[in-house]
C-alpha atoms as a PDB file:
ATOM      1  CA  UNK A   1     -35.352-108.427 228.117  1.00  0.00           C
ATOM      2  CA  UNK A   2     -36.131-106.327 231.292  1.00  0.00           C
ATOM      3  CA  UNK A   3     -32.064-107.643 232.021  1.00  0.00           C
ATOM      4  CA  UNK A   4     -30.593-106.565 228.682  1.00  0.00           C
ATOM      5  CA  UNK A   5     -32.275-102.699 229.316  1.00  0.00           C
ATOM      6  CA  UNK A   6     -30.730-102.640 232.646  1.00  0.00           C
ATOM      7  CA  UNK A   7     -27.316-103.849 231.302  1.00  0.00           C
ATOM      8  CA  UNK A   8     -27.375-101.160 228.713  1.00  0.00           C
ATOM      9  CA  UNK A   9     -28.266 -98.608 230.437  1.00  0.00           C
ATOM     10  CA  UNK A  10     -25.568 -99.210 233.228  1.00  0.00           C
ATOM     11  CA  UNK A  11     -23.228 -99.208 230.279  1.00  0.00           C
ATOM     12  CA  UNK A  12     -24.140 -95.704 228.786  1.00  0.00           C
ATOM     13  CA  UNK A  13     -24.537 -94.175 232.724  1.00  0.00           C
ATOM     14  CA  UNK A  14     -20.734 -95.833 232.935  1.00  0.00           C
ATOM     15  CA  UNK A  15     -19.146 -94.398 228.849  1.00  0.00           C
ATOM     16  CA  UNK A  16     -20.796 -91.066 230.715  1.00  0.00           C
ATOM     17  CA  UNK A  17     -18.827 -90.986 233.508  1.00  0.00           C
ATOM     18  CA  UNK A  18     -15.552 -92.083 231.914  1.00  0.00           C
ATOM     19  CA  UNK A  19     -16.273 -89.596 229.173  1.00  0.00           C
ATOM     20  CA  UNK A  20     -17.068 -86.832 231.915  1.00  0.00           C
ATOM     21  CA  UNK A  21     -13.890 -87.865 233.868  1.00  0.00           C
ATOM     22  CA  UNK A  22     -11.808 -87.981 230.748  1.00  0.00           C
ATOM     23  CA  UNK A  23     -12.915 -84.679 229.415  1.00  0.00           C
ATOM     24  CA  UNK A  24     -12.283 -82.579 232.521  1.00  0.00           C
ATOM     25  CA  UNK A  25      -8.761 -83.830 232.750  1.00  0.00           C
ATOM     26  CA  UNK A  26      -8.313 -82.878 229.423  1.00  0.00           C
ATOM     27  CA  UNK A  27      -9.378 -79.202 230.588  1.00  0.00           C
ATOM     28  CA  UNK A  28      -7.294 -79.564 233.419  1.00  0.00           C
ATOM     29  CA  UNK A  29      -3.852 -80.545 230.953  1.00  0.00           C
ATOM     30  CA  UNK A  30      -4.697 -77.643 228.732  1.00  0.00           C
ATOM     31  CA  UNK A  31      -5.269 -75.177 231.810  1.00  0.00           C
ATOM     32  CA  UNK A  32      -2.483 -76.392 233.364  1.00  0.00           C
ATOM     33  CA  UNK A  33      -0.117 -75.957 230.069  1.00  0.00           C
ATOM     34  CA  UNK A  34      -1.339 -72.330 229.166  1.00  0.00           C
ATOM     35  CA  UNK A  35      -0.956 -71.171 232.998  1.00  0.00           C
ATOM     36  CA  UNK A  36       2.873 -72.666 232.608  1.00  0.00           C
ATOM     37  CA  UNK A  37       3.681 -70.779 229.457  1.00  0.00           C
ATOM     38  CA  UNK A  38       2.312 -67.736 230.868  1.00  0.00           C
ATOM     39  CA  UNK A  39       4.111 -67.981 233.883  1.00  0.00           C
ATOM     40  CA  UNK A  40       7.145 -68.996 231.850  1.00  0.00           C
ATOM     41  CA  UNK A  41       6.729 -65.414 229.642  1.00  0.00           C
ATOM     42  CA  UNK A  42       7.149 -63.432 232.929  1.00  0.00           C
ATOM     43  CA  UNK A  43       9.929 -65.500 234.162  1.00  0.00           C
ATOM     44  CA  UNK A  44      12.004 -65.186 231.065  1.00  0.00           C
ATOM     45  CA  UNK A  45      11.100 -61.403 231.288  1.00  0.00           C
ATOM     46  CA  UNK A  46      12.714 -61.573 234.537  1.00  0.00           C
ATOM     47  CA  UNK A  47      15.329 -63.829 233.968  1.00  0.00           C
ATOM     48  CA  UNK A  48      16.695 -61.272 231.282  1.00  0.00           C
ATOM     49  CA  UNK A  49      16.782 -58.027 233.410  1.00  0.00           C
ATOM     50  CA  UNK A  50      18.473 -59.911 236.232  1.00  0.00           C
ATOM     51  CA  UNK A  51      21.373 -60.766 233.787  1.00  0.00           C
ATOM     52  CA  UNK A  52      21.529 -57.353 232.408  1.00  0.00           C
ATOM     53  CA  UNK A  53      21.456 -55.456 234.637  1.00  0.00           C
ATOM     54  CA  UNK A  54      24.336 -54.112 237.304  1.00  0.00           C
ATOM     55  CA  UNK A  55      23.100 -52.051 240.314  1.00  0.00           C
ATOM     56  CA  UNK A  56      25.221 -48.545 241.035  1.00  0.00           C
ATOM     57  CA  UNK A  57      24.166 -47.975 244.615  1.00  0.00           C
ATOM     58  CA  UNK A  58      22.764 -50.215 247.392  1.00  0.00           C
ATOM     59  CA  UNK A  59      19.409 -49.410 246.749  1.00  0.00           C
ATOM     60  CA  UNK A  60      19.725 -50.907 243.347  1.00  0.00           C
ATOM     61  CA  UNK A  61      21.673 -53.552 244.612  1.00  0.00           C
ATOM     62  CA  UNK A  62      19.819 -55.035 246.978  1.00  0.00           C
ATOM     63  CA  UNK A  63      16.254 -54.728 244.818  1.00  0.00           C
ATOM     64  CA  UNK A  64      18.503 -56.345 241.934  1.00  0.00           C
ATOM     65  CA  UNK A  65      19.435 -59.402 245.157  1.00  0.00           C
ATOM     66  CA  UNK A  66      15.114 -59.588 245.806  1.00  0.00           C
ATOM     67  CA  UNK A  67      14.621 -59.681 241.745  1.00  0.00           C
ATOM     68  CA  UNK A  68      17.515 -62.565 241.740  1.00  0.00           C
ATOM     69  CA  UNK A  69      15.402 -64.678 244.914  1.00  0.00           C
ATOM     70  CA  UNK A  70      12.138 -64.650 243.047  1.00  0.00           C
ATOM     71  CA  UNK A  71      13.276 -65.644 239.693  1.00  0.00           C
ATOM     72  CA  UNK A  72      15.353 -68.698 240.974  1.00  0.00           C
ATOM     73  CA  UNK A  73      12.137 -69.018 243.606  1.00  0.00           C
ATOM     74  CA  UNK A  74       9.747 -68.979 240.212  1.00  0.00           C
ATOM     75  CA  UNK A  75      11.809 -71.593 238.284  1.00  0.00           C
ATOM     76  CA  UNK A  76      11.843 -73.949 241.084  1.00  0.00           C
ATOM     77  CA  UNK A  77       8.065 -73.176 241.324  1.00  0.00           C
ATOM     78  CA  UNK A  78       6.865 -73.906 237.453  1.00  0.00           C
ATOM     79  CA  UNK A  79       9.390 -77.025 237.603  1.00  0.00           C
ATOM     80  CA  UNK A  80       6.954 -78.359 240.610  1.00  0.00           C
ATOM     81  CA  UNK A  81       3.789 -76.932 239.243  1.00  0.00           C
ATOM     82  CA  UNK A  82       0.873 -79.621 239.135  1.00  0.00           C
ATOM     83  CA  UNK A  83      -1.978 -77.933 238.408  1.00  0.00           C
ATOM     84  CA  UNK A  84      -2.979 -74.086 236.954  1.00  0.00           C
ATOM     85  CA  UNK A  85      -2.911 -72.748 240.819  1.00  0.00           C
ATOM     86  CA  UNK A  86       0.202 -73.236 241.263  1.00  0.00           C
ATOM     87  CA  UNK A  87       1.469 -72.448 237.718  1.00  0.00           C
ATOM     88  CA  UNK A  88      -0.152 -68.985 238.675  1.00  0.00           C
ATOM     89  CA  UNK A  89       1.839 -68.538 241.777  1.00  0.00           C
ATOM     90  CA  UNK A  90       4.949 -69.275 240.263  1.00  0.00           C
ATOM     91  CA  UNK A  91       3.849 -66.273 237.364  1.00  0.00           C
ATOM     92  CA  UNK A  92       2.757 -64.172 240.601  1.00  0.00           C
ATOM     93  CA  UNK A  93       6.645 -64.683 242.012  1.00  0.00           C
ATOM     94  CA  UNK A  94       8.059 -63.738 238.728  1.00  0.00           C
ATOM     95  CA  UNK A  95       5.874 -60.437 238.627  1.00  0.00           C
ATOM     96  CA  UNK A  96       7.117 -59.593 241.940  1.00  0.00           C
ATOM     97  CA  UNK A  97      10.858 -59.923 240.927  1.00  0.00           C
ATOM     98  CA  UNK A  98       9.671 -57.529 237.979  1.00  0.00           C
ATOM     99  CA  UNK A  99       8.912 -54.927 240.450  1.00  0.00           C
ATOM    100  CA  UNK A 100      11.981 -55.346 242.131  1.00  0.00           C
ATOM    101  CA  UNK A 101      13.830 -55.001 238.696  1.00  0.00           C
ATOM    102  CA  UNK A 102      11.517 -51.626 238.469  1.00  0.00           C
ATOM    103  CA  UNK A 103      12.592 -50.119 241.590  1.00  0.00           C
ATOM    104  CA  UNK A 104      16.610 -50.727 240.824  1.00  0.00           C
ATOM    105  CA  UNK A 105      16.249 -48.822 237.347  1.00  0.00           C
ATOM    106  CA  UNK A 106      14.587 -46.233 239.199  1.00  0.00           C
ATOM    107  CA  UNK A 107      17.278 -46.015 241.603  1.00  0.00           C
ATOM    108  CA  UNK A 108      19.616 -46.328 239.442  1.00  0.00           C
ATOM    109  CA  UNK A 109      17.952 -43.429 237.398  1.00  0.00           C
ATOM    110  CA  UNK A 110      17.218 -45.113 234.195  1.00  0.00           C
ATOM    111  CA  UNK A 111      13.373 -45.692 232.326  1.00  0.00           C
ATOM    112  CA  UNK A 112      11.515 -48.086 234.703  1.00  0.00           C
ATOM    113  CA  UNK A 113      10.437 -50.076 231.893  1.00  0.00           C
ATOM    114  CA  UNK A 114       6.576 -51.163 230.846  1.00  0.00           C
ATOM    115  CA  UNK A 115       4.295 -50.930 233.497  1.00  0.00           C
ATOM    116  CA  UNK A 116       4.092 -54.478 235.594  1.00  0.00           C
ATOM    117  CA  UNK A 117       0.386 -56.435 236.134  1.00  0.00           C
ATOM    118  CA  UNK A 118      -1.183 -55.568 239.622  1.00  0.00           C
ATOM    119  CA  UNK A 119       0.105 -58.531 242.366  1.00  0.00           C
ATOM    120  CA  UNK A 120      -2.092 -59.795 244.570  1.00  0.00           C
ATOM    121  CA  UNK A 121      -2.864 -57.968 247.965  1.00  0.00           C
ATOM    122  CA  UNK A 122      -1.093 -54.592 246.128  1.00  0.00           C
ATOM    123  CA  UNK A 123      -3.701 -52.103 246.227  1.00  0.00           C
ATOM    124  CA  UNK A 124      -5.159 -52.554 249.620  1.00  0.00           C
ATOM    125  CA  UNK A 125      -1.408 -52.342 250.760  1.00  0.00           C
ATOM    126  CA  UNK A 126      -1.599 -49.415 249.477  1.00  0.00           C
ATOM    127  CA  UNK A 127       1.952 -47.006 249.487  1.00  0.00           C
ATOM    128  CA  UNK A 128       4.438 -44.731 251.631  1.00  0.00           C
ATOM    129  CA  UNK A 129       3.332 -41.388 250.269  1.00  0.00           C
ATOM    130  CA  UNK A 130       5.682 -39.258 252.359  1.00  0.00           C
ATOM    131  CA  UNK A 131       8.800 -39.536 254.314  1.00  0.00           C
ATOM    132  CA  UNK A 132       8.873 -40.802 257.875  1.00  0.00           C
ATOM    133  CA  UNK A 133      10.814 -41.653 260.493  1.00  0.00           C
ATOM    134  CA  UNK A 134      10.056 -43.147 263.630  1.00  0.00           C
ATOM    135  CA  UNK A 135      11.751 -44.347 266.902  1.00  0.00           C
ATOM    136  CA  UNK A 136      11.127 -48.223 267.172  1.00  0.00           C
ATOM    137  CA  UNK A 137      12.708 -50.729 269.829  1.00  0.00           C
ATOM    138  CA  UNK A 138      15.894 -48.428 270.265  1.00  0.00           C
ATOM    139  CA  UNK A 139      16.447 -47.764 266.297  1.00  0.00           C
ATOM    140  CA  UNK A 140      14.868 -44.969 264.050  1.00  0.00           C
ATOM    141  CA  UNK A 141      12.767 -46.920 261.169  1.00  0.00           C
ATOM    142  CA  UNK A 142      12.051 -44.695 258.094  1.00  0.00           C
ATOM    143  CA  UNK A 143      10.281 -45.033 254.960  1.00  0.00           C
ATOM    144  CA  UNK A 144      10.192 -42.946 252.039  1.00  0.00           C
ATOM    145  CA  UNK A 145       8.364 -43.148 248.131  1.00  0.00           C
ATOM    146  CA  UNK A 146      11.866 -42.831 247.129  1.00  0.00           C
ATOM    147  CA  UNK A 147      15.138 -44.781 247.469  1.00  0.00           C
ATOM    148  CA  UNK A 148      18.060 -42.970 249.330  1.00  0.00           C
ATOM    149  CA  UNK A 149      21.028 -43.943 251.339  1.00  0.00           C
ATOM    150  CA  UNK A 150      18.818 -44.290 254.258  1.00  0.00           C
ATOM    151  CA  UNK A 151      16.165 -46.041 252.389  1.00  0.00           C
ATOM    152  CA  UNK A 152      18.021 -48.942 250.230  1.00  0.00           C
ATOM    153  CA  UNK A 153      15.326 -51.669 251.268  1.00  0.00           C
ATOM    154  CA  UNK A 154      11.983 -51.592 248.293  1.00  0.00           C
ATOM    155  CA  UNK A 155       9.159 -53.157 249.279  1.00  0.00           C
ATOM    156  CA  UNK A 156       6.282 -53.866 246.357  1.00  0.00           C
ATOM    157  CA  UNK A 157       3.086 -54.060 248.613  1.00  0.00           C
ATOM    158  CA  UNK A 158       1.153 -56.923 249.824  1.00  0.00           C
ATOM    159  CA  UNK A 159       0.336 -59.136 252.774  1.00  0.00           C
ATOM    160  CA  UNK A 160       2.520 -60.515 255.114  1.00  0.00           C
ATOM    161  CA  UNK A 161       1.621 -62.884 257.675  1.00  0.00           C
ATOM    162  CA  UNK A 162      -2.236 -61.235 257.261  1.00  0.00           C
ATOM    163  CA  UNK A 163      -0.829 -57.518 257.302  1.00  0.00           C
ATOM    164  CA  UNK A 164      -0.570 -55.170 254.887  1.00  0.00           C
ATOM    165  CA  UNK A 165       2.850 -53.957 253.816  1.00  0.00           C
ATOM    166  CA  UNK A 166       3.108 -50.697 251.753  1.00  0.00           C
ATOM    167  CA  UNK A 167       4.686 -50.280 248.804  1.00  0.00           C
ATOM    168  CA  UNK A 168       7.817 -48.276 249.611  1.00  0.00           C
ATOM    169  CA  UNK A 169      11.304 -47.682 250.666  1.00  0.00           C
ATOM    170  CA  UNK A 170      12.513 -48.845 254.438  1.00  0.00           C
ATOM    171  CA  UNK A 171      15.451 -48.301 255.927  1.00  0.00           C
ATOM    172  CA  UNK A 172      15.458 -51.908 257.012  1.00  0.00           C
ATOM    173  CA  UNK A 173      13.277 -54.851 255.966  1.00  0.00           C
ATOM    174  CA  UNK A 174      10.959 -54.296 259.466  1.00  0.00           C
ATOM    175  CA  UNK A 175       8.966 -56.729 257.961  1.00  0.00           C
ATOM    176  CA  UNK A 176      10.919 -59.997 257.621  1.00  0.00           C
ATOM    177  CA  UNK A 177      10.306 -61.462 261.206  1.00  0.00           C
ATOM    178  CA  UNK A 178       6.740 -61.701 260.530  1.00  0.00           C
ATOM    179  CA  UNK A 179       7.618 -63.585 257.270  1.00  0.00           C
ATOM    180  CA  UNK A 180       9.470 -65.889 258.555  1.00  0.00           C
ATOM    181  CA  UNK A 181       7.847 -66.595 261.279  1.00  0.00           C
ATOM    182  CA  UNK A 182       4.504 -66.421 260.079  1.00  0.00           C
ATOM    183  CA  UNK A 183       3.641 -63.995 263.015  1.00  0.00           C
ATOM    184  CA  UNK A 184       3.526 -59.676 263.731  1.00  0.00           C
ATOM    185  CA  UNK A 185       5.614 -59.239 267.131  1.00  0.00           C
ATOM    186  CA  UNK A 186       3.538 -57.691 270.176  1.00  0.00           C
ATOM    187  CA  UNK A 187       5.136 -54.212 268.848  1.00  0.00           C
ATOM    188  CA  UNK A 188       4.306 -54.182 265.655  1.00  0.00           C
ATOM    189  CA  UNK A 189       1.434 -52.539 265.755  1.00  0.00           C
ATOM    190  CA  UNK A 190       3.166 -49.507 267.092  1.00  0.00           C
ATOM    191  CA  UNK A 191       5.400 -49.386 264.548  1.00  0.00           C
ATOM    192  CA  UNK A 192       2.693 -49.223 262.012  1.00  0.00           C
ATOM    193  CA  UNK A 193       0.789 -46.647 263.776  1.00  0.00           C
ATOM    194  CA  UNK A 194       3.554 -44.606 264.099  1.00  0.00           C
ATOM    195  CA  UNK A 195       4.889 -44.924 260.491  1.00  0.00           C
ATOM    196  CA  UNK A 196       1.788 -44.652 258.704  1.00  0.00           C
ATOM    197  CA  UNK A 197      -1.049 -43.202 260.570  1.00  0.00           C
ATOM    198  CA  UNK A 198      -2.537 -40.246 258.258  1.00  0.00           C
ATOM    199  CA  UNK A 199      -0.225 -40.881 255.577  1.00  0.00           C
ATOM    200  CA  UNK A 200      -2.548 -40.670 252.495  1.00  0.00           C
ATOM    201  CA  UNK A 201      -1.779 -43.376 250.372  1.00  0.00           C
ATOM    202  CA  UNK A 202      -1.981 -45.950 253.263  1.00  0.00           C
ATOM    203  CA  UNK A 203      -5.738 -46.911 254.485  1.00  0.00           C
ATOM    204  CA  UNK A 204      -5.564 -48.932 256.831  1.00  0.00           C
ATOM    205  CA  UNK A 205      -6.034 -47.736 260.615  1.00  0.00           C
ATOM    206  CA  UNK A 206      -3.240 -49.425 263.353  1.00  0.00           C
ATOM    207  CA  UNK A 207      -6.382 -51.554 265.143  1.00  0.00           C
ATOM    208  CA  UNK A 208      -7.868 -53.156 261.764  1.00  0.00           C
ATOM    209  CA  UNK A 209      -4.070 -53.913 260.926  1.00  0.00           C
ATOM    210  CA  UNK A 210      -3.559 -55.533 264.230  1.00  0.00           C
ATOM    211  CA  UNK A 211      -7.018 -57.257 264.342  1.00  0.00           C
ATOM    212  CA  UNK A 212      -6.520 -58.192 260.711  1.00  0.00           C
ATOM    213  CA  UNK A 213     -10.518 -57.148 260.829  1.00  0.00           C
ATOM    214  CA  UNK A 214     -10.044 -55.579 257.515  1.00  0.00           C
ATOM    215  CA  UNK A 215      -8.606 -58.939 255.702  1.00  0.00           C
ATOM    216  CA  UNK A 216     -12.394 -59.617 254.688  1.00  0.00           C
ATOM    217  CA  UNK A 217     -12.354 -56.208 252.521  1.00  0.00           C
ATOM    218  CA  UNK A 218      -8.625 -56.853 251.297  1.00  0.00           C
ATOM    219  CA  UNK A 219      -9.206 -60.172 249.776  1.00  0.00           C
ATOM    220  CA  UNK A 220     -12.348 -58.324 248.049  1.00  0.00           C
ATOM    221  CA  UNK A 221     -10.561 -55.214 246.843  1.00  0.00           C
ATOM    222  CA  UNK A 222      -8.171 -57.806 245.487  1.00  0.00           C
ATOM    223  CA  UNK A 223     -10.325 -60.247 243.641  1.00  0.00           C
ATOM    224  CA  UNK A 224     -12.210 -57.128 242.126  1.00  0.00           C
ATOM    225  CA  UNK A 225      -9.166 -54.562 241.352  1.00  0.00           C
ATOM    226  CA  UNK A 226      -5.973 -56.197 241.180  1.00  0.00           C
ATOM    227  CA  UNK A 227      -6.826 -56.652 237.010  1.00  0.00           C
ATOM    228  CA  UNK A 228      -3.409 -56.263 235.680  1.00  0.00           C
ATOM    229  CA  UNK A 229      -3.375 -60.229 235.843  1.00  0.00           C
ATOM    230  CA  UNK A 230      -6.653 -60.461 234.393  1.00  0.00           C
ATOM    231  CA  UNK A 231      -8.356 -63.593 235.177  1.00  0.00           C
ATOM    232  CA  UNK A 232      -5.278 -65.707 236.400  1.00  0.00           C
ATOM    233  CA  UNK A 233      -5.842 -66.015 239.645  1.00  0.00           C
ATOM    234  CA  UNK A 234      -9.625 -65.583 240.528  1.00  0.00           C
ATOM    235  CA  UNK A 235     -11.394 -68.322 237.759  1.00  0.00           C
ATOM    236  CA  UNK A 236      -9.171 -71.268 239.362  1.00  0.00           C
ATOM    237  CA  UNK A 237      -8.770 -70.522 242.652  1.00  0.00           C
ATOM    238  CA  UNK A 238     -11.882 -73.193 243.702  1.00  0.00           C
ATOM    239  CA  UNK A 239     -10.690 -75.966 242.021  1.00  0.00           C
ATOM    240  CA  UNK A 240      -7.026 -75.363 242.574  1.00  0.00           C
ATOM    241  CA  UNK A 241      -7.139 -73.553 245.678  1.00  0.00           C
ATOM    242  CA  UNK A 242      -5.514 -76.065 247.829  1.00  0.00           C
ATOM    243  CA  UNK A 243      -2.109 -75.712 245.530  1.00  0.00           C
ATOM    244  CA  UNK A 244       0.421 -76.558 248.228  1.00  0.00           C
ATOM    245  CA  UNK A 245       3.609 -74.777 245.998  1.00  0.00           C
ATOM    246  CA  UNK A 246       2.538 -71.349 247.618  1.00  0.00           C
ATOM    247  CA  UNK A 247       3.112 -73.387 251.905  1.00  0.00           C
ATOM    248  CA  UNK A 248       0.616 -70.866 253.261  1.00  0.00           C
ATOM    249  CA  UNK A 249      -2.008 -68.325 252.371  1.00  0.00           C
ATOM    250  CA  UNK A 250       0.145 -65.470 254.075  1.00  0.00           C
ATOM    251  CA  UNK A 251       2.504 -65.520 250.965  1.00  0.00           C
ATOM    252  CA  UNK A 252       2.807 -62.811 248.724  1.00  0.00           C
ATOM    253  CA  UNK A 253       2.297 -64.890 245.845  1.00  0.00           C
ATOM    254  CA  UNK A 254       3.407 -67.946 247.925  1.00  0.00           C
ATOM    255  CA  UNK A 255       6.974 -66.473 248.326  1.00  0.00           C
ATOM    256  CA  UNK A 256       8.649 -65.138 251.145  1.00  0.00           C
ATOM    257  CA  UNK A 257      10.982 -61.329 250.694  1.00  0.00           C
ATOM    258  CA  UNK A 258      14.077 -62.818 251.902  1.00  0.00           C
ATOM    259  CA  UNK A 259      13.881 -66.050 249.588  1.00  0.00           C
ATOM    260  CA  UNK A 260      12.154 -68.493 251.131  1.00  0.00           C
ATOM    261  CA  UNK A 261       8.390 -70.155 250.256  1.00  0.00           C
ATOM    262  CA  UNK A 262       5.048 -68.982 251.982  1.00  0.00           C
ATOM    263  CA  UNK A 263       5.856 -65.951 253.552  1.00  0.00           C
ATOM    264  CA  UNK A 264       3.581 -63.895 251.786  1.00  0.00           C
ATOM    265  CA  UNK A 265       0.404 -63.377 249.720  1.00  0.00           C
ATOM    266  CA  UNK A 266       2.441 -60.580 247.652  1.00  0.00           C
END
């Protein structure tokens, strides 16, 4: 008798288990389906402007080229995309290609279109303000809030390789050595000092950018404010956190400005 209770009760511990197992993978399917169809809604936004639209200048050229990377990055993205994580980082390329497609119908003077969810790392980037121009390695660097001739390079705002980028216009895109090689140059420091100290809409100081000391309050400024995405990223990000589609947590959303994967943590 004493046999048959432990037999049964083994049994129901085991259906348990199996049920429990069963159930969250069930969660994990549906999660994983609803983060793919919203990621799929912002790449099909994409998708549409970069067809339709023709840039004038070379501003709006080459943000029209950076809103053509991340939508053919995104596809390959969702088409890999095993769990909700990375479903999510695919959406968070897409969104960044939308912002691209915003700057180039600025630039080309035409509505900019609904306003675009927050991306990740955005805010604490914060953005050029005013126009500068500084000497840098033998070449003068300049950034402006607005496209021009001498600033036909948009950048969105985020994290690259650790370091905040502002959302701006550059004369030149001083940040892709970093993302690709996944490192700031001795200089670079300098260059941020000197192209951003005291502008307003930038709050970082040259020594927390270099010391990446302030990373600790960026990644908290971004899981509290960056809303326009709502939950997407935040509720998963233990579970799925390990989603290898982004190659590296200095991606801005796992995809690299000049087309490549894990540059960035726009």
């Amino acid at each position: 008798m004493e046999l048959l209770l432990i037999l049964v009760i083994i049994a129901a511990v085991g259906f348990l288990v199996v049920r429990g197992r069963n159930t969250r993978a069930e969660q994990t399917a549906h999660q994983l389906e609803d983060a793919k169809a919203d990621a799929r809604q912002a790449i099909e936004r994409l998708g549409g402007q970069v067809y339709n639209l023709v840039g004038s200048d070379d501003a709006s050229k080459q943000a029209l080229a950076d809103a053509s990377e991340r939508y053919i990055a995104a596809g390959s993205q969702i088409d890999q995309a095993d769990t909700p994580m990375q479903a999510r980082l695919a959406k968070q390329t897409a969104l960044e290609g939308l912002y691209y497609i915003r700057a180039a119908r600025i630039a080309m003077g035409m509505d900019p279109g609904p306003e675009i969810p927050t991306l990740e790392g955005q805010k604490v980037a914060g953005q050029v303000t005013e126009d500068r121009e500084v000497d840098f390695e033998g070449r003068q660097v300049a950034a402006s809030p607005n496209p021009s001739p001498r600033t036909p390079n948009y950048f969105p705002g985020g994290r690259v390789a650790g370091r905040p980028v502002p959302a701006g216009w550059y004369s030149e895109p001083w940040w892709k050595p970093a993302l690709i090689a996944g490192a700031w140059g001795v200089g670079s420091m300098f260059l941020f000092s000197a192209m951003f100290s005291g502008m307003s809409g930038v709050a970082y100081g040259a020594q927390d950018w270099e010391s990446g000391q302030g990373d600790a309050a960026a990644g908290a400024g971004d899981s509290g404010g960056d809303g326009g995405d709502g939950g997407d990223t935040g509720g998963d990000m233990s579970g799925d956190a390990g989603g290898d589609m982004s190659g590296g947590g200095d991606g801005f959303m796992g995809f690299g400005g000049d087309g490549g994967f894990g540059g960035f943590d726009i």
